[in-house]
C-alpha atoms as a PDB file:
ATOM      1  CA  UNK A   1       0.000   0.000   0.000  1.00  0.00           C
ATOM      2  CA  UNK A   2       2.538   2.483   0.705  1.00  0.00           C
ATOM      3  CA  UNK A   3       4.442   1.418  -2.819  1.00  0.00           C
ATOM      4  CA  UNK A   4       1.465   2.510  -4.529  1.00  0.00           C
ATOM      5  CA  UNK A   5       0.295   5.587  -2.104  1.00  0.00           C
ATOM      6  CA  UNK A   6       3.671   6.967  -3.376  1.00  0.00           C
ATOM      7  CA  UNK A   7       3.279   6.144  -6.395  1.00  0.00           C
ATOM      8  CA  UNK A   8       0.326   8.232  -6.415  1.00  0.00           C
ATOM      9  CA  UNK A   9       1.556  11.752  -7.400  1.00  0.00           C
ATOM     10  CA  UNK A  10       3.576   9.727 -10.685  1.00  0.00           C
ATOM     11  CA  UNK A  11       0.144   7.702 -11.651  1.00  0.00           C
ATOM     12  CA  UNK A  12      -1.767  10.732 -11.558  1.00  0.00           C
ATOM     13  CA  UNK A  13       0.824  12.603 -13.436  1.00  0.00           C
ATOM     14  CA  UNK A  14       0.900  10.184 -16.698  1.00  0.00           C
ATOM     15  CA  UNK A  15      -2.927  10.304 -16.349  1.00  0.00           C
ATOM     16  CA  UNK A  16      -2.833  14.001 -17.080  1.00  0.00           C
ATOM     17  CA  UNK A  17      -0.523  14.552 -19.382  1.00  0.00           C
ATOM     18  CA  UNK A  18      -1.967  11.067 -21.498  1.00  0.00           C
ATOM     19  CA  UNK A  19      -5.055  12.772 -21.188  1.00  0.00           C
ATOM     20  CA  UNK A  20      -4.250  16.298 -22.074  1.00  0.00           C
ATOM     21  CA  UNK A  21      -2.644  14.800 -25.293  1.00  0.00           C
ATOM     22  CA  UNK A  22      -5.591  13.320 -26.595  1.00  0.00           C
ATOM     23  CA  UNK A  23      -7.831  16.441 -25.476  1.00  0.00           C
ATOM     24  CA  UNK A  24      -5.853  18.978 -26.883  1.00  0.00           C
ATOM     25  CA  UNK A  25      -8.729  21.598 -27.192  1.00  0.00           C
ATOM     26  CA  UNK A  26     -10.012  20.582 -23.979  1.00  0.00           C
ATOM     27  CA  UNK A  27      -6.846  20.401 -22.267  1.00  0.00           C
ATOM     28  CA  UNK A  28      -5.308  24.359 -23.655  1.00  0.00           C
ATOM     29  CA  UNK A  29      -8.766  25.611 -22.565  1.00  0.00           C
ATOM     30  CA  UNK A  30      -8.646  24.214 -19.087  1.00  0.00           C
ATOM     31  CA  UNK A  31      -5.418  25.377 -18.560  1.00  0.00           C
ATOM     32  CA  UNK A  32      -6.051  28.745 -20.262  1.00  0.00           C
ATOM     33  CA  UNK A  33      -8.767  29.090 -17.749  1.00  0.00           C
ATOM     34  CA  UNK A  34      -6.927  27.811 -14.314  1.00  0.00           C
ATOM     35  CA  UNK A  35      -3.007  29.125 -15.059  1.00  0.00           C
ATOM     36  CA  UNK A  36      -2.963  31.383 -17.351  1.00  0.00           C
ATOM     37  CA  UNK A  37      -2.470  33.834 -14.323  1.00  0.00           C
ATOM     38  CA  UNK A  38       0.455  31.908 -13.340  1.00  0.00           C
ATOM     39  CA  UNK A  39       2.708  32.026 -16.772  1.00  0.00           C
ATOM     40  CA  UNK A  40       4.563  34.213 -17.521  1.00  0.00           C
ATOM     41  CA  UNK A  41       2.952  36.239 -20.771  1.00  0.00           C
ATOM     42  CA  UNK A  42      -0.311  35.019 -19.655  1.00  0.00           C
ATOM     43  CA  UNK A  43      -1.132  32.773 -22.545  1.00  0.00           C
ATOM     44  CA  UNK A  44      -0.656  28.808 -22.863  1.00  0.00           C
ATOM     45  CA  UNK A  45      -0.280  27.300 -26.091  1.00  0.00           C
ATOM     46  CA  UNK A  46      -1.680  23.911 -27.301  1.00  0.00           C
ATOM     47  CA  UNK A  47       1.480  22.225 -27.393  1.00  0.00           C
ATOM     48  CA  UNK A  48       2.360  23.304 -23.700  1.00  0.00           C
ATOM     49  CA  UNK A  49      -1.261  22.455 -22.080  1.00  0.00           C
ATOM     50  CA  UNK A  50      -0.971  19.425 -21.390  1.00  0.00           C
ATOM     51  CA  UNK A  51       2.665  19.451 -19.725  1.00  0.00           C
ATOM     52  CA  UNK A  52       1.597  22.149 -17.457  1.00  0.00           C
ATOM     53  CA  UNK A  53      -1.934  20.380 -16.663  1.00  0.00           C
ATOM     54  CA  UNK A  54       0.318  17.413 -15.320  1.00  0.00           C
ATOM     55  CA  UNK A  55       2.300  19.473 -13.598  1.00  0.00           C
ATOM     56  CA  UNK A  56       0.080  21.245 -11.553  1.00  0.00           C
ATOM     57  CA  UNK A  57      -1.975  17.890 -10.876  1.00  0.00           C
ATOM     58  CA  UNK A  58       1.344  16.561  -9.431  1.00  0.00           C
ATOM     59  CA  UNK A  59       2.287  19.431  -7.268  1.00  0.00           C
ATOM     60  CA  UNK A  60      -1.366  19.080  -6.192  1.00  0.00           C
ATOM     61  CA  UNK A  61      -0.995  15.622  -5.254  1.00  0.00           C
ATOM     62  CA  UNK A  62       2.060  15.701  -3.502  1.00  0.00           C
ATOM     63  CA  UNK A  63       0.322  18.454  -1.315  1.00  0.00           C
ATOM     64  CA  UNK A  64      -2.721  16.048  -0.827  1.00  0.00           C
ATOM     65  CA  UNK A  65      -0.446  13.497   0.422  1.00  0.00           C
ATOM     66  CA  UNK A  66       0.910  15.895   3.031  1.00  0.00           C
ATOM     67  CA  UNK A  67      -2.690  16.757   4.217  1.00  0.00           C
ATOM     68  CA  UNK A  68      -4.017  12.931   4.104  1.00  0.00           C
ATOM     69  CA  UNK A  69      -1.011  12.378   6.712  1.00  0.00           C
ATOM     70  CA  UNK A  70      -1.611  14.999   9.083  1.00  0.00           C
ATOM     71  CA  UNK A  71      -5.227  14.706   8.775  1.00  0.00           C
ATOM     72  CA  UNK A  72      -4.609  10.694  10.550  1.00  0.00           C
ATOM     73  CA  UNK A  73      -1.694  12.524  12.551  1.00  0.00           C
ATOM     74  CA  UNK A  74       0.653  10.227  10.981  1.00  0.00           C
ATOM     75  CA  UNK A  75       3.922  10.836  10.524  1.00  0.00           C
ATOM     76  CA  UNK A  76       5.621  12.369   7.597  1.00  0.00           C
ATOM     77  CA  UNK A  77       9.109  10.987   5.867  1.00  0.00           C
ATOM     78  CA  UNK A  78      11.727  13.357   5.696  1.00  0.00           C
ATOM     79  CA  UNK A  79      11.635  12.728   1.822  1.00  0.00           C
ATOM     80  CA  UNK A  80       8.222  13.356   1.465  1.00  0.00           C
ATOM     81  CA  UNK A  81       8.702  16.787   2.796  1.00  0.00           C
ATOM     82  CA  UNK A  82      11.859  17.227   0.217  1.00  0.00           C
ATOM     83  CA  UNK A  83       9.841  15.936  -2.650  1.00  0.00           C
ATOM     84  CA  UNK A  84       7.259  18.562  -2.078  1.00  0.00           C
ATOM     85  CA  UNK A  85      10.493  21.064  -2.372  1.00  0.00           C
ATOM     86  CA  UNK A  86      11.934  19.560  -5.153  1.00  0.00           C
ATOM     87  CA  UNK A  87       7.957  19.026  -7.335  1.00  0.00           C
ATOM     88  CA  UNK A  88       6.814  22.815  -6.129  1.00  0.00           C
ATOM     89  CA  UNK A  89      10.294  24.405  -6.839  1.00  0.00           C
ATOM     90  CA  UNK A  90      11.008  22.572 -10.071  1.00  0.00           C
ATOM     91  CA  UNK A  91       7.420  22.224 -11.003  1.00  0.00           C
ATOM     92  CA  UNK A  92       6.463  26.367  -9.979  1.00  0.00           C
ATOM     93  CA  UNK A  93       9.083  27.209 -12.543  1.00  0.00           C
ATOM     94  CA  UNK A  94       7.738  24.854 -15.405  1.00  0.00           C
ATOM     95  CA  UNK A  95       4.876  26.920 -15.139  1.00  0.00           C
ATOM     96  CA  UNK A  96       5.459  29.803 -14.601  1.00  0.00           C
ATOM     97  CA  UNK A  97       8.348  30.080 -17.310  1.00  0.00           C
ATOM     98  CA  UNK A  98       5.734  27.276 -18.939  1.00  0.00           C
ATOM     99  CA  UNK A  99       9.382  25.240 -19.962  1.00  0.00           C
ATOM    100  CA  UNK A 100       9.100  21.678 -19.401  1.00  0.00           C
ATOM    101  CA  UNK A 101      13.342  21.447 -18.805  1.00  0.00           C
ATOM    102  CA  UNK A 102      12.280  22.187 -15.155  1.00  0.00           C
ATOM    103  CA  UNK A 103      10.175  19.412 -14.434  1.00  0.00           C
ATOM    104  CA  UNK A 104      12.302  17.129 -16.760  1.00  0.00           C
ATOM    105  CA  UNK A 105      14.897  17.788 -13.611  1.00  0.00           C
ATOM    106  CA  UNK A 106      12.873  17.114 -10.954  1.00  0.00           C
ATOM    107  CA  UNK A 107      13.147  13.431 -10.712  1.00  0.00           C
ATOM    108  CA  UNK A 108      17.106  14.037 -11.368  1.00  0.00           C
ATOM    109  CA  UNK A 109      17.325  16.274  -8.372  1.00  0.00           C
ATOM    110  CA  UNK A 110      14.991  13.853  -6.137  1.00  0.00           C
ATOM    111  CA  UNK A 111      17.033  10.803  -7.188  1.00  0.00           C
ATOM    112  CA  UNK A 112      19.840  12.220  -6.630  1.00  0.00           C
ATOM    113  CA  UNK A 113      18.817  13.874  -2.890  1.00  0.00           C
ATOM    114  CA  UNK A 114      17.575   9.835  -2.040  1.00  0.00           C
ATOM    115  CA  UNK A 115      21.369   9.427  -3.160  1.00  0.00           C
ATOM    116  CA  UNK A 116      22.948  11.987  -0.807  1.00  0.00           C
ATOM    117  CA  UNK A 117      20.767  10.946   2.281  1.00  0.00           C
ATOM    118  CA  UNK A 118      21.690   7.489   1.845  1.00  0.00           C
ATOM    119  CA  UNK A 119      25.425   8.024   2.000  1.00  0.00           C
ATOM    120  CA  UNK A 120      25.293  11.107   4.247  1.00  0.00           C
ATOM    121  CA  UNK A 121      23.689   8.605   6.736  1.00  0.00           C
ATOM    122  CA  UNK A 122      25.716   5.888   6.116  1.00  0.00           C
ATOM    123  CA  UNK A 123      29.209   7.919   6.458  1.00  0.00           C
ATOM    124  CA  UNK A 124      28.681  10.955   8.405  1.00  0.00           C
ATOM    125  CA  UNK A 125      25.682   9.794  10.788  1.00  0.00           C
ATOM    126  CA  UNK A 126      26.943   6.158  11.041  1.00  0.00           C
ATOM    127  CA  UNK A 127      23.347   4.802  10.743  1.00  0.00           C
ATOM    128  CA  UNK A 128      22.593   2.837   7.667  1.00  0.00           C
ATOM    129  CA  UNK A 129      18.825   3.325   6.674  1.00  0.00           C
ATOM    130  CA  UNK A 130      18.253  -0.147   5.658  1.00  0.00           C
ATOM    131  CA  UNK A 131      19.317  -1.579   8.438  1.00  0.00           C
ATOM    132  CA  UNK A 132      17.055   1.019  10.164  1.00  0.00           C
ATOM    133  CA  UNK A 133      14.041  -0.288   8.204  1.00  0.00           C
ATOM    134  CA  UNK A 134      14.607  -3.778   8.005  1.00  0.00           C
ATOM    135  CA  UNK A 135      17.045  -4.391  10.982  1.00  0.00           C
ATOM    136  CA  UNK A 136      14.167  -6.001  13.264  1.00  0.00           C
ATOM    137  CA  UNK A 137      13.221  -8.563  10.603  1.00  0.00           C
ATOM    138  CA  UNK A 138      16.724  -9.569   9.390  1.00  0.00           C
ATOM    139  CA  UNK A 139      20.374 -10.239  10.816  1.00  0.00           C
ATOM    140  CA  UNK A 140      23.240  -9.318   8.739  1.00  0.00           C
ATOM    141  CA  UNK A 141      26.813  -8.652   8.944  1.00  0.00           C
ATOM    142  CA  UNK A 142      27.801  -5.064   9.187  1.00  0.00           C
ATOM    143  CA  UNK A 143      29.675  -5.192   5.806  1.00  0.00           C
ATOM    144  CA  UNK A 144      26.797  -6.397   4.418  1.00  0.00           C
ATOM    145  CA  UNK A 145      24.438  -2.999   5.495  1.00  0.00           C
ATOM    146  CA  UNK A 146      26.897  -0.898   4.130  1.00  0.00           C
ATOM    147  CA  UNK A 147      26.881  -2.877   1.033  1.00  0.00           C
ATOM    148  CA  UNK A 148      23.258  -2.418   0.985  1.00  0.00           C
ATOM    149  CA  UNK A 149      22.881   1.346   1.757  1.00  0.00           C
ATOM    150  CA  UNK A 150      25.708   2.108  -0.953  1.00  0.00           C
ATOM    151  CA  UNK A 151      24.052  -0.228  -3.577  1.00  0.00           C
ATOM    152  CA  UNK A 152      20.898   2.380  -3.633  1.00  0.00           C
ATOM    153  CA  UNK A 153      22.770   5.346  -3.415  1.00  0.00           C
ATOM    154  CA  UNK A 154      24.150   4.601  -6.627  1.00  0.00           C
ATOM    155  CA  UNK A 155      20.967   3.389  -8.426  1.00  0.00           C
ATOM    156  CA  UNK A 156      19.143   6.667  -7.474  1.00  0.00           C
ATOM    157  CA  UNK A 157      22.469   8.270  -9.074  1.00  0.00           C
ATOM    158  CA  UNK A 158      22.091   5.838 -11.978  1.00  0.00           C
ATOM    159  CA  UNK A 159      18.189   6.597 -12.010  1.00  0.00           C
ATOM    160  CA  UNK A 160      19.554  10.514 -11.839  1.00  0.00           C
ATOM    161  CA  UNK A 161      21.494  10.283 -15.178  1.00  0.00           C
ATOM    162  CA  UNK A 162      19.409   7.597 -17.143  1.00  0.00           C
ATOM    163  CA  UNK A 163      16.093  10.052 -16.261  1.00  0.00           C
ATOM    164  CA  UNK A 164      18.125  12.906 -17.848  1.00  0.00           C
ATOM    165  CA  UNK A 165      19.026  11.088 -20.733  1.00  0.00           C
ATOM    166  CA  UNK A 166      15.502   9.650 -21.341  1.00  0.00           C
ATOM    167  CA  UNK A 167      14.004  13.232 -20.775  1.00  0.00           C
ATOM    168  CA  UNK A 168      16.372  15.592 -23.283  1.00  0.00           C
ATOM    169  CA  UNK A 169      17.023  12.510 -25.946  1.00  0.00           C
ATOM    170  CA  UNK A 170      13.518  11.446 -26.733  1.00  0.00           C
ATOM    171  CA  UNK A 171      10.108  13.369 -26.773  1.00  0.00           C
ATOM    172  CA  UNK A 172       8.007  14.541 -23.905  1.00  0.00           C
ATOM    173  CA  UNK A 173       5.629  11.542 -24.401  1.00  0.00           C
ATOM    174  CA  UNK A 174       8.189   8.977 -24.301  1.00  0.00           C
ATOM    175  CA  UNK A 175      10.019  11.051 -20.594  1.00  0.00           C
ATOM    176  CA  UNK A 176       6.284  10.652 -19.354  1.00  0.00           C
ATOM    177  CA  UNK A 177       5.743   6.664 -19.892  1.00  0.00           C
ATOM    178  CA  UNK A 178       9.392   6.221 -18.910  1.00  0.00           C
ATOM    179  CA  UNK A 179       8.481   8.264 -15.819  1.00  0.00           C
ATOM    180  CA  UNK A 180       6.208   5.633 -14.826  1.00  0.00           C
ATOM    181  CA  UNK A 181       6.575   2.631 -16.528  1.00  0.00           C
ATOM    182  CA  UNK A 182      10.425   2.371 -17.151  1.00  0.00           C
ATOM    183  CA  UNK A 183      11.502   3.921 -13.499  1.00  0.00           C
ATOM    184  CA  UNK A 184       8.989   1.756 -11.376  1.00  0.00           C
ATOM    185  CA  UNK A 185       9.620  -1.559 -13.887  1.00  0.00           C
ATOM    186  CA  UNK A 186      13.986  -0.866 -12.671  1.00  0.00           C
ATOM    187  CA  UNK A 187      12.648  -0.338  -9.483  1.00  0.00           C
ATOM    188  CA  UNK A 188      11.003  -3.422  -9.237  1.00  0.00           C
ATOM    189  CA  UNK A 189      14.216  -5.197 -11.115  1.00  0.00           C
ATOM    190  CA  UNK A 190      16.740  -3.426  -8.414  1.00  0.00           C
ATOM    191  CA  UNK A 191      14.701  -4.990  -5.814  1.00  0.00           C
ATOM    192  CA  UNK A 192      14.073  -8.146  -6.887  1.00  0.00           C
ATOM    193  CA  UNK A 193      18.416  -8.064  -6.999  1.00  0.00           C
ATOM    194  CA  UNK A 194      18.500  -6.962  -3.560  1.00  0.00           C
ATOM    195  CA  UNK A 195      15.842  -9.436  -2.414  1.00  0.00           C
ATOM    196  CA  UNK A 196      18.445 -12.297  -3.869  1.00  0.00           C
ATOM    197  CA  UNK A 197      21.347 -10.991  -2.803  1.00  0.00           C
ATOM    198  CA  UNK A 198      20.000 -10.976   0.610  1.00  0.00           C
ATOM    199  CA  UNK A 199      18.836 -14.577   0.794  1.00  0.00           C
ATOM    200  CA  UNK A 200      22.354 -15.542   0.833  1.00  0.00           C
ATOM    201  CA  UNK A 201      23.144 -13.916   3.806  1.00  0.00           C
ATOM    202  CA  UNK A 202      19.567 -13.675   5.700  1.00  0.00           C
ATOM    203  CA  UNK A 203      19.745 -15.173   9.066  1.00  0.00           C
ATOM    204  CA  UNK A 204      16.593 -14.892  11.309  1.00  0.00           C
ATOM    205  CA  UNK A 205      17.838 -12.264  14.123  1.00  0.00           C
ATOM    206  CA  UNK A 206      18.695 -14.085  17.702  1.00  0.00           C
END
């Protein structure tokens, strides 16, 4: 559940922007009518609705995310917090400028941020997050938690590059599936890596 309640802001993202492509009318009227005060110039072109449609729905439900939490008084990850940064800093400026490049970044600079807290964790705050999250299920050697939390710090740097690759090689439409699609399908892959890697060295704690 919480796989796919973060997943949420990405799902409803592709939904947008599919949708504003195949509304194309539709979607440059809707956002003529709801951002046009938010662009600079005032005026949003056909080609440009439904980019900014998505983006907006995204920085939307990032926010709702926020307000489910505190509205069950649950608590909030750290990240979740910096990925409302990241989507309203990176995402205010793809409308406002109404230049996709912004946006294009933002899962670049989030990847890379997962990146930095892994290894700042790991070698300045001595605490490795996985072990943190999984320590009570699982006993492992020491070596093998650092191995861990450095193995994810670089795929979210790998994720970092291969997003901006995807993004300013290939059009907007194929960034968007990738977005979704190819970024939760390597997800799933890194995982699935991780999950054999550790049945080699899982031991049921003491």
């Amino acid at each position: 559940m919480k796989f796919l309640f973060d997943l949420f802001p990405v799902i409803l993202f592709f939904a947008m922007f599919k949708w504003g492509e195949s509304n194309v009318v539709a979607a440059q009227e809707l956002a003529s009518q709801y951002l046009s005060g938010l662009v600079s110039g005032g005026v949003v072109t056909a080609a440009q609705a439904p980019i900014l449609l998505a983006t907006t729905v995204v920085i939307v439900a990032t926010l709702a995310q926020i307000g489910w939490l505190l509205a069950r008084r649950k608590k909030i990850d750290v990240m979740l917090w910096v990925s409302l940064l990241i989507v309203g800093v990176f995402g205010g400026a793809t409308i406002y400028f109404h230049n996709e490049t912004f946006i294009k970044w933002k899962p670049t600079v989030l990847y890379w941020a997962f990146a930095a807290v892994f290894l700042v964790s790991q070698f300045v705050m001595k605490k490795n997050l996985i072990k943190t999250m999984m320590g009570e299920q699982v006993d492992l050697p020491a070596a093998v938690w650092t191995r861990l939390g450095v193995s994810w710090a670089i795929f979210f740097v790998v994720m970092g590059f291969l997003n901006l690759y995807v993004a300013f090689t290939f059009s907007t439409a194929t960034w968007v599936n990738f977005k979704l699609f190819g970024g939760m399908g390597l997800m799933f892959l890194f995982i699935l890596a991780q999950s054999l890697f550790l049945s080699k060295h899982m031991q049921e704690p003491k």
